[in-house]
PDB file of N, CA and C in Angstrom:
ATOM      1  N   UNK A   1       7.882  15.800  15.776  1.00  0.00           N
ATOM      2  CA  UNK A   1       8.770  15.986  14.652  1.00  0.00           C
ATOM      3  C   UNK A   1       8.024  15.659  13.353  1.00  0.00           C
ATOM      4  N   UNK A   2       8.250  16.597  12.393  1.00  0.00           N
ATOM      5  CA  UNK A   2       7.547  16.199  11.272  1.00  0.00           C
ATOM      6  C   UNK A   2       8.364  15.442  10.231  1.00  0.00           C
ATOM      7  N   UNK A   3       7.824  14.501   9.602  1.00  0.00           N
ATOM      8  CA  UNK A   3       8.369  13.309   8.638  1.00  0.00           C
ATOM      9  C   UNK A   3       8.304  13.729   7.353  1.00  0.00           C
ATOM     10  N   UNK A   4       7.366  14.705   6.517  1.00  0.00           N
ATOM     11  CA  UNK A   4       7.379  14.824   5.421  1.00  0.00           C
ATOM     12  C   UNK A   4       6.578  16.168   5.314  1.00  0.00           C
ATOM     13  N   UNK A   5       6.485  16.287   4.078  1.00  0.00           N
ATOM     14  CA  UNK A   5       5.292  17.441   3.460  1.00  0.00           C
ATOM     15  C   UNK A   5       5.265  17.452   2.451  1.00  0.00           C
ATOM     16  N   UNK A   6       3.480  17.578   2.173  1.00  0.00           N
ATOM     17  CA  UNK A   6       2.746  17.021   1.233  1.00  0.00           C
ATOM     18  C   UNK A   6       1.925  18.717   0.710  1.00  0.00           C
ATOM     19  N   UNK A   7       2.300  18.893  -0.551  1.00  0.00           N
ATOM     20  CA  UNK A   7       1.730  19.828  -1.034  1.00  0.00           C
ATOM     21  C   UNK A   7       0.624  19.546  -1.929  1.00  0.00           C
ATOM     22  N   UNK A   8      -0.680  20.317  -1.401  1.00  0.00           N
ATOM     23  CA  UNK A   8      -1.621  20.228  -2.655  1.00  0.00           C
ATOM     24  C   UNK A   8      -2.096  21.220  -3.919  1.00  0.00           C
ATOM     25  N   UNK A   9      -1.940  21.117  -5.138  1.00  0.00           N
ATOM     26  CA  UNK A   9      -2.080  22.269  -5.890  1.00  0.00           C
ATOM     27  C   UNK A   9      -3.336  21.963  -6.854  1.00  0.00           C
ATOM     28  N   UNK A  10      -4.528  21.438  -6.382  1.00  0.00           N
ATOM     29  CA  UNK A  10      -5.584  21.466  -7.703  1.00  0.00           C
ATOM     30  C   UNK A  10      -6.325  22.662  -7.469  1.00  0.00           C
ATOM     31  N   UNK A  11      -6.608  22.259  -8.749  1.00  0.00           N
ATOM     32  CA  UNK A  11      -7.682  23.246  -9.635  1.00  0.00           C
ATOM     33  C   UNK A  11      -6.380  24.494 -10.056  1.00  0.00           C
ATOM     34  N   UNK A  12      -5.649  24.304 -10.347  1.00  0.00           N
ATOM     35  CA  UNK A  12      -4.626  25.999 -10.212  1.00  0.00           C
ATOM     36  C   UNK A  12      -5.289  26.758 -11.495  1.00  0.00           C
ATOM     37  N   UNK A  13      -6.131  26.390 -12.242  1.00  0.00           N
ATOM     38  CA  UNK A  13      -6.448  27.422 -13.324  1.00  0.00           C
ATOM     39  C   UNK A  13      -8.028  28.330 -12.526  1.00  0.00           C
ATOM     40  N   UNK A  14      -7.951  27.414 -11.657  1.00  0.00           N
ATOM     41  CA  UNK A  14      -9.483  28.079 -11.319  1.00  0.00           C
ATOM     42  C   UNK A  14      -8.651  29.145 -10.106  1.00  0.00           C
ATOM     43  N   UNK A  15      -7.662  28.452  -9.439  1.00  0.00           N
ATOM     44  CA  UNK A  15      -7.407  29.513  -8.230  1.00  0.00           C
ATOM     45  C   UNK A  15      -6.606  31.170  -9.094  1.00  0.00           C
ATOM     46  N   UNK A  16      -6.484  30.849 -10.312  1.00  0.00           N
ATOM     47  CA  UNK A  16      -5.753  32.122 -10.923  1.00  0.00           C
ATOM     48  C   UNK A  16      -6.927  33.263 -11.565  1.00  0.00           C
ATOM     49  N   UNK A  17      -7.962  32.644 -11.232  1.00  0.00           N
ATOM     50  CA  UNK A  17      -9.346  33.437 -11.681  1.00  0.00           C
ATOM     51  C   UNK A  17      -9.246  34.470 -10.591  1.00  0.00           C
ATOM     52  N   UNK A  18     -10.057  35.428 -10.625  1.00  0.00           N
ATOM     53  CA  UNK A  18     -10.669  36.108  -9.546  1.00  0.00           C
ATOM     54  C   UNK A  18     -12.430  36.171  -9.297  1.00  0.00           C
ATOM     55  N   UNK A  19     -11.986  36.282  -7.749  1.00  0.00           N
ATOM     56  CA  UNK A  19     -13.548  35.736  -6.861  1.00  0.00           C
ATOM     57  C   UNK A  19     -13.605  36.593  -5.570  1.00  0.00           C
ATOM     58  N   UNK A  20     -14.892  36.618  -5.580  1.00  0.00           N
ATOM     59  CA  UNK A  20     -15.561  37.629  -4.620  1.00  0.00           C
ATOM     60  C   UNK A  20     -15.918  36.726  -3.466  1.00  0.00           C
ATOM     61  N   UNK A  21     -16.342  38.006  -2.031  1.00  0.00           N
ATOM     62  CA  UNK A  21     -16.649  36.702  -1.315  1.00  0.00           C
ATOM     63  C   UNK A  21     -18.001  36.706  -1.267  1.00  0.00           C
ATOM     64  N   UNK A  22     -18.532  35.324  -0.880  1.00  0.00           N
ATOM     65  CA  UNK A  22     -19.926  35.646  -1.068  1.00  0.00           C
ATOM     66  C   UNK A  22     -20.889  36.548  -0.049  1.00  0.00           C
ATOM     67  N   UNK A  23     -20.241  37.325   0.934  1.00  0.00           N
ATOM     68  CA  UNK A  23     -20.855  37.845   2.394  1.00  0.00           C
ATOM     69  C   UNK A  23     -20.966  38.658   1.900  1.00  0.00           C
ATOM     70  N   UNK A  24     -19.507  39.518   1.064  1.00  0.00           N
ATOM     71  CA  UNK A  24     -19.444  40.931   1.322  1.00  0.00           C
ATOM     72  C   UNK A  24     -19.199  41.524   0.163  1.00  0.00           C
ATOM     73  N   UNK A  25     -19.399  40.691  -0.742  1.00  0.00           N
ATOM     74  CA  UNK A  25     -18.799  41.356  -2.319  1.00  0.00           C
ATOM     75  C   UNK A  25     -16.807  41.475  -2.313  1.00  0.00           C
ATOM     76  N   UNK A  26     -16.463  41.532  -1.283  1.00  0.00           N
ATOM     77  CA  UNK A  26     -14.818  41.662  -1.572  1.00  0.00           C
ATOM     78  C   UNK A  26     -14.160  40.885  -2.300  1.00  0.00           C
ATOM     79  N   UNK A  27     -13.191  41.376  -2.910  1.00  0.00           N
ATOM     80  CA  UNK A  27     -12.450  40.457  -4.154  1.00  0.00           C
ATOM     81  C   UNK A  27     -11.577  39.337  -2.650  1.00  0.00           C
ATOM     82  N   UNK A  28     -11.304  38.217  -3.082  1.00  0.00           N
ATOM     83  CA  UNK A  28     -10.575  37.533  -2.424  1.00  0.00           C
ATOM     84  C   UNK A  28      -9.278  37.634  -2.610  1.00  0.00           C
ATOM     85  N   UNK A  29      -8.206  37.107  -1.723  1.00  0.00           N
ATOM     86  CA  UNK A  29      -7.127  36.623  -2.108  1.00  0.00           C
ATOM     87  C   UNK A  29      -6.396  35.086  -1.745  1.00  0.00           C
ATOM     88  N   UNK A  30      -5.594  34.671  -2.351  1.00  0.00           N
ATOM     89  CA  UNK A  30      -5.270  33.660  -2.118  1.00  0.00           C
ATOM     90  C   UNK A  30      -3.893  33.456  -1.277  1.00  0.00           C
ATOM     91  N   UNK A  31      -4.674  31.941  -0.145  1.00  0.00           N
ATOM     92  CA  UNK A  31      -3.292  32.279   0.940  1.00  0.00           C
ATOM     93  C   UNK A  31      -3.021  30.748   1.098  1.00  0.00           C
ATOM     94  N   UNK A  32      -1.547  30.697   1.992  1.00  0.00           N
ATOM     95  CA  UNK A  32      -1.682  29.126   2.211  1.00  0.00           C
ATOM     96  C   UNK A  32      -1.848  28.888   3.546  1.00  0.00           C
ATOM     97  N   UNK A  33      -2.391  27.172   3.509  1.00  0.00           N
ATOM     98  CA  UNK A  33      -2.925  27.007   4.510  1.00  0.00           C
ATOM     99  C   UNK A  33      -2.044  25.621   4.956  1.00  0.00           C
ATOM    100  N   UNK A  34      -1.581  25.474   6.206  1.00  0.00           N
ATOM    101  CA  UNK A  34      -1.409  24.111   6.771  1.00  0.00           C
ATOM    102  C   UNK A  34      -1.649  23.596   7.693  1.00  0.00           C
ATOM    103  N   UNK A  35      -1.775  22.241   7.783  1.00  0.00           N
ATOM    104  CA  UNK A  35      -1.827  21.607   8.883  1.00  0.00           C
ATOM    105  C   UNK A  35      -1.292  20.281   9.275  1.00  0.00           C
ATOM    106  N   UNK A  36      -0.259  20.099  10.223  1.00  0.00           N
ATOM    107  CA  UNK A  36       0.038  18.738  10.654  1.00  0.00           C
ATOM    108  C   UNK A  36      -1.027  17.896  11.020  1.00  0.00           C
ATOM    109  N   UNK A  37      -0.939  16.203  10.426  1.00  0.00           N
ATOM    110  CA  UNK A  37      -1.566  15.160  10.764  1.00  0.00           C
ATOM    111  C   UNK A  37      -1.058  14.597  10.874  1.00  0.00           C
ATOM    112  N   UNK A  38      -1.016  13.498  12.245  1.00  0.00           N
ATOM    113  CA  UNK A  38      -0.198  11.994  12.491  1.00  0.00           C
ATOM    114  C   UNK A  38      -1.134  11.107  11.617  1.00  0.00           C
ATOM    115  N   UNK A  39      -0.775  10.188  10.995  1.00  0.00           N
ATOM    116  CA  UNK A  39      -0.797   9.002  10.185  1.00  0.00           C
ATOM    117  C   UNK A  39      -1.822   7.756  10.630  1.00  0.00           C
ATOM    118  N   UNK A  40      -1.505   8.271  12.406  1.00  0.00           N
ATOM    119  CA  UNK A  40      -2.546   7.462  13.301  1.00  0.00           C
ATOM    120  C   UNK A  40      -4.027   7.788  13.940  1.00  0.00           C
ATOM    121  N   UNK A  41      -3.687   8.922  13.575  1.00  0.00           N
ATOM    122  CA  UNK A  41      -5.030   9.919  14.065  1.00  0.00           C
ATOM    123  C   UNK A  41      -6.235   9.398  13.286  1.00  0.00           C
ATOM    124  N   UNK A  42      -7.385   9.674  13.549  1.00  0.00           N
ATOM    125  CA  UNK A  42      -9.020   9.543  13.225  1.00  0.00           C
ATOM    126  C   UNK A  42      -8.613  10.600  12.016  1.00  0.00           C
ATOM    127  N   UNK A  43      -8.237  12.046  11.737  1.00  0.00           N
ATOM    128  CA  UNK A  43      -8.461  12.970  10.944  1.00  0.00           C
ATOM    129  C   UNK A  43      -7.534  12.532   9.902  1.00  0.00           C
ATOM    130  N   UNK A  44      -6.213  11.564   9.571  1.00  0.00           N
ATOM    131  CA  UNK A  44      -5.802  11.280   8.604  1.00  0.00           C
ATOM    132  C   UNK A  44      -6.592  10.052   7.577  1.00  0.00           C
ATOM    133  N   UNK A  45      -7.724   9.645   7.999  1.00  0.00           N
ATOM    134  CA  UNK A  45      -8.608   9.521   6.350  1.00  0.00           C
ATOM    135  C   UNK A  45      -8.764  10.168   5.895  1.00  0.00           C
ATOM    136  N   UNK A  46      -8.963  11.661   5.572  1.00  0.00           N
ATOM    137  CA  UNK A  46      -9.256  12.958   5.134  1.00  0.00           C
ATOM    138  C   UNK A  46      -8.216  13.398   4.210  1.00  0.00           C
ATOM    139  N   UNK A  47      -6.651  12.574   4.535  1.00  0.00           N
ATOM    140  CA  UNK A  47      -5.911  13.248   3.745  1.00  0.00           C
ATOM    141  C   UNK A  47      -4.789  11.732   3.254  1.00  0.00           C
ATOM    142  N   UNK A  48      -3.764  11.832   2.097  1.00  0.00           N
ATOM    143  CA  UNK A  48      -3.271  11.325   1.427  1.00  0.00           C
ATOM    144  C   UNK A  48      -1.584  10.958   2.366  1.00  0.00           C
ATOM    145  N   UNK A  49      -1.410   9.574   2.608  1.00  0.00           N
ATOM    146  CA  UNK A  49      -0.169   9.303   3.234  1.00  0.00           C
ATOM    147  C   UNK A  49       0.181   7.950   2.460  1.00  0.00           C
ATOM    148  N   UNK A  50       0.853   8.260   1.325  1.00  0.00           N
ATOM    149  CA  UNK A  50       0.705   7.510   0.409  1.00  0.00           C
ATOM    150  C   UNK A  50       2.543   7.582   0.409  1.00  0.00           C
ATOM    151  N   UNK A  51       3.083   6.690   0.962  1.00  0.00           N
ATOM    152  CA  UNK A  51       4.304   6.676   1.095  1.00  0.00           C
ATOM    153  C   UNK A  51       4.910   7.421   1.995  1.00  0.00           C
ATOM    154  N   UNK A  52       4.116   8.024   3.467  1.00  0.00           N
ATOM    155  CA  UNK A  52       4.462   8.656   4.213  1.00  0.00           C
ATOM    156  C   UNK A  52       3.609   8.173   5.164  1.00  0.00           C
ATOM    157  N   UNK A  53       4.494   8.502   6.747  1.00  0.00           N
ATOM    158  CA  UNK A  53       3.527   7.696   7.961  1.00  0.00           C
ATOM    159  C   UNK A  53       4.564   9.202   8.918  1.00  0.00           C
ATOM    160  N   UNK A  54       3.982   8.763  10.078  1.00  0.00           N
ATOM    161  CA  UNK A  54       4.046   9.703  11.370  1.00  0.00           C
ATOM    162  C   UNK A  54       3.466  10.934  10.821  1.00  0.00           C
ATOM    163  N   UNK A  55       3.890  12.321  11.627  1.00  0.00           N
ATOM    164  CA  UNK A  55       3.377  13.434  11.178  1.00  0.00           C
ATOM    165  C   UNK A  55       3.535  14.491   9.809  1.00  0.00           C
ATOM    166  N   UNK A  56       2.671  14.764   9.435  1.00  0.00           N
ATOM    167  CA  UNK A  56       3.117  14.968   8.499  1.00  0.00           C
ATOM    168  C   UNK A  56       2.628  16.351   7.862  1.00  0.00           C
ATOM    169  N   UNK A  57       2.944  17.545   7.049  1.00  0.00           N
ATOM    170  CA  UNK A  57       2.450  18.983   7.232  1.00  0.00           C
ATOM    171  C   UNK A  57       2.007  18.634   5.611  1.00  0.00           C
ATOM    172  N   UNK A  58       0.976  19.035   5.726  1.00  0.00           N
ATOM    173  CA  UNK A  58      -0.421  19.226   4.708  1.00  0.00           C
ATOM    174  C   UNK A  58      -0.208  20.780   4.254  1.00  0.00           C
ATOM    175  N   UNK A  59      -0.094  21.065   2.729  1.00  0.00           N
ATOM    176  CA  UNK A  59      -0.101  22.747   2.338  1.00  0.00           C
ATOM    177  C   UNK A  59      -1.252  22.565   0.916  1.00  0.00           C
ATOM    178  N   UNK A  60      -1.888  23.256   1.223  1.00  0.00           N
ATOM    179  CA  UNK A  60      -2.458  24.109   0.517  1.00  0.00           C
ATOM    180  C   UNK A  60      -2.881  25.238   0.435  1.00  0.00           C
ATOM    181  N   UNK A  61      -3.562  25.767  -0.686  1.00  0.00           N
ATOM    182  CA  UNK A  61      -4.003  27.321  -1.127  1.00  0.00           C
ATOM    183  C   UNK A  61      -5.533  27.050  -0.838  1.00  0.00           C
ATOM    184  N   UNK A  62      -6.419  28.363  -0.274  1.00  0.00           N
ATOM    185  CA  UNK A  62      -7.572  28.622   0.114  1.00  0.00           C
ATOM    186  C   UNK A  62      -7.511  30.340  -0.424  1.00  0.00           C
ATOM    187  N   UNK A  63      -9.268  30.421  -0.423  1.00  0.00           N
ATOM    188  CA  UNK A  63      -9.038  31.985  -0.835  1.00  0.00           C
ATOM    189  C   UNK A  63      -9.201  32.351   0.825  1.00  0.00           C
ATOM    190  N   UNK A  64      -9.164  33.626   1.088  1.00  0.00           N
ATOM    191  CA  UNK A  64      -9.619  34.827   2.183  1.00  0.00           C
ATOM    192  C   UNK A  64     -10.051  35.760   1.746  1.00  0.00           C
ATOM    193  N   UNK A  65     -10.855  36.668   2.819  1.00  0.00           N
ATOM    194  CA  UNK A  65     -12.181  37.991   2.568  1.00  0.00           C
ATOM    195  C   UNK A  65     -11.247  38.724   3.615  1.00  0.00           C
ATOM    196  N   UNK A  66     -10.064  39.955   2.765  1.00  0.00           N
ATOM    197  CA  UNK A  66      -9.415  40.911   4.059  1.00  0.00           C
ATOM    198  C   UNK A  66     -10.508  41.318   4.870  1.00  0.00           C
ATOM    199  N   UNK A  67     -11.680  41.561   4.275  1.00  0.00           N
ATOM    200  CA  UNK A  67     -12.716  42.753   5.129  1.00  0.00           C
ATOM    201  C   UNK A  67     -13.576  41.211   6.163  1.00  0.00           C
ATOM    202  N   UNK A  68     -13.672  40.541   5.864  1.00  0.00           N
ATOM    203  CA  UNK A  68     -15.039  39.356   6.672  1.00  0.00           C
ATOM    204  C   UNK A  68     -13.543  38.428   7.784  1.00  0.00           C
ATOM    205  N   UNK A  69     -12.829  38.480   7.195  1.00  0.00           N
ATOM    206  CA  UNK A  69     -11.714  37.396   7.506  1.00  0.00           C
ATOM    207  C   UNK A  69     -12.250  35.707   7.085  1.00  0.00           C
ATOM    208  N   UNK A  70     -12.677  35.838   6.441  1.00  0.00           N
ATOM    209  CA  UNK A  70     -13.215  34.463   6.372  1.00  0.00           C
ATOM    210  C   UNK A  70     -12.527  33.480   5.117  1.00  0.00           C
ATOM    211  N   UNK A  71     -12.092  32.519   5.400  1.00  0.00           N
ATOM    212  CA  UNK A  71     -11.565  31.430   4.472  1.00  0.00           C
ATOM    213  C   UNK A  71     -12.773  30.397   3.566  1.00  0.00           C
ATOM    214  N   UNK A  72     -12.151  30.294   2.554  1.00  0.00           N
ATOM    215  CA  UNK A  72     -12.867  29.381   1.542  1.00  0.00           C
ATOM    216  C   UNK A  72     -12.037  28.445   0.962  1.00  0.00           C
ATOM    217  N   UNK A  73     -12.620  27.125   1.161  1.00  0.00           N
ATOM    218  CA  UNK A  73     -11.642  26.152   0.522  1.00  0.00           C
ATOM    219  C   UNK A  73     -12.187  25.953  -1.514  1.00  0.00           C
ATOM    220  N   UNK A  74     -11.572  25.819  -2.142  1.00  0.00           N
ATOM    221  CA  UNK A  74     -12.267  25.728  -3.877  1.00  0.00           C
ATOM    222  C   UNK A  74     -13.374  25.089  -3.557  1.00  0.00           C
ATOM    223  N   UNK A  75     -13.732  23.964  -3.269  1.00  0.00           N
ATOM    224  CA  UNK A  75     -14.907  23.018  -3.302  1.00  0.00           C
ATOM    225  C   UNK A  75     -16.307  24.114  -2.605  1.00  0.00           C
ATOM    226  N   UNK A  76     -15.885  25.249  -1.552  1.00  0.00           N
ATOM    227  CA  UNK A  76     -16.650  26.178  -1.231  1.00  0.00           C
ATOM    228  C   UNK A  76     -16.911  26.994  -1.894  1.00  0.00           C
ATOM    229  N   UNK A  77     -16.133  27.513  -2.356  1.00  0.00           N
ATOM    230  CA  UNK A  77     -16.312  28.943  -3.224  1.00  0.00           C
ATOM    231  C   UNK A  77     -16.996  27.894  -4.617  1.00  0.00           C
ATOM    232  N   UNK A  78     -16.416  27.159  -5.391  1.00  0.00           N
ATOM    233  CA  UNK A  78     -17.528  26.766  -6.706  1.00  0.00           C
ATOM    234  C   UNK A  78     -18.910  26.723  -6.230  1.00  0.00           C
ATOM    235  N   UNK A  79     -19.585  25.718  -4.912  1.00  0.00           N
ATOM    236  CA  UNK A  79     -20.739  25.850  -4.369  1.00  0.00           C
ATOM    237  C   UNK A  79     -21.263  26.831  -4.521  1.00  0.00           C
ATOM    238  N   UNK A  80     -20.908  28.531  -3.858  1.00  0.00           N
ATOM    239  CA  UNK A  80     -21.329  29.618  -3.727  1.00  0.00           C
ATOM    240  C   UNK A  80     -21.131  29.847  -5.243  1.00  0.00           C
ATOM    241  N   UNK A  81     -20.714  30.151  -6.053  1.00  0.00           N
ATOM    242  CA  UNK A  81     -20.569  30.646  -7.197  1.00  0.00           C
ATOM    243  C   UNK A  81     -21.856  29.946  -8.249  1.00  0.00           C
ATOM    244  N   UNK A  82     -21.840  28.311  -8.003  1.00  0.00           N
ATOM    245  CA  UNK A  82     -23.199  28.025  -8.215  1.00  0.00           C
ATOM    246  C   UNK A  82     -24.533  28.523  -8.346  1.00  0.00           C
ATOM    247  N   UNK A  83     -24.237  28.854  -6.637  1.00  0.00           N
ATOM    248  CA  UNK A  83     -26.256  28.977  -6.365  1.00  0.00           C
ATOM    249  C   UNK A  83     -25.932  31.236  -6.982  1.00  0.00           C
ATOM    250  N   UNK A  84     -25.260  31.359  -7.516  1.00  0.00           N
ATOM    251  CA  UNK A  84     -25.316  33.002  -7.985  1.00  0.00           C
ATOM    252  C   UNK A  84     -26.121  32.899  -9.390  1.00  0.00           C
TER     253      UNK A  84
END
């Protein structure tokens, strides 16, 4: 059973840009992404339970490549956009 949900929205001026992917040249689009974490698990240092415990659904936005299928989290795509 899930206890809460925790939405993440940074960078939103950068996710309203448009970006290519870096494989294939395709424009990206932006999708959401989630995932449940228990509170007790090894993988919840990774994420924010800051007034919330048991399981809990994690949302955020990532881009996608329709043609590669491949996902990019922001912290990825600035990297790649970097070394261009």
């Amino acid at each position: 059973m899930i206890t809460g949900i925790q939405y993440f929205n940074d960078n939103v001026l950068y996710m309203m840009k448009k970006h290519y992917c870096p494989f294939c040249n395709t424009r990206l689009k932006k999708v959401k992404v989630s995932c449940i974490v228990n509170s007790d698990s090894p993988e919840a240092k990774d994420f924010d339970f800051t007034d919330l415990c048991g399981n809990v659904k994690f949302v955020w936005k990532e881009f996608e490549c329709e043609q590669c299928k491949k996902h990019f989290t922001v912290k990825e795509m600035k990297k790649f956009e970097k070394m261009r």
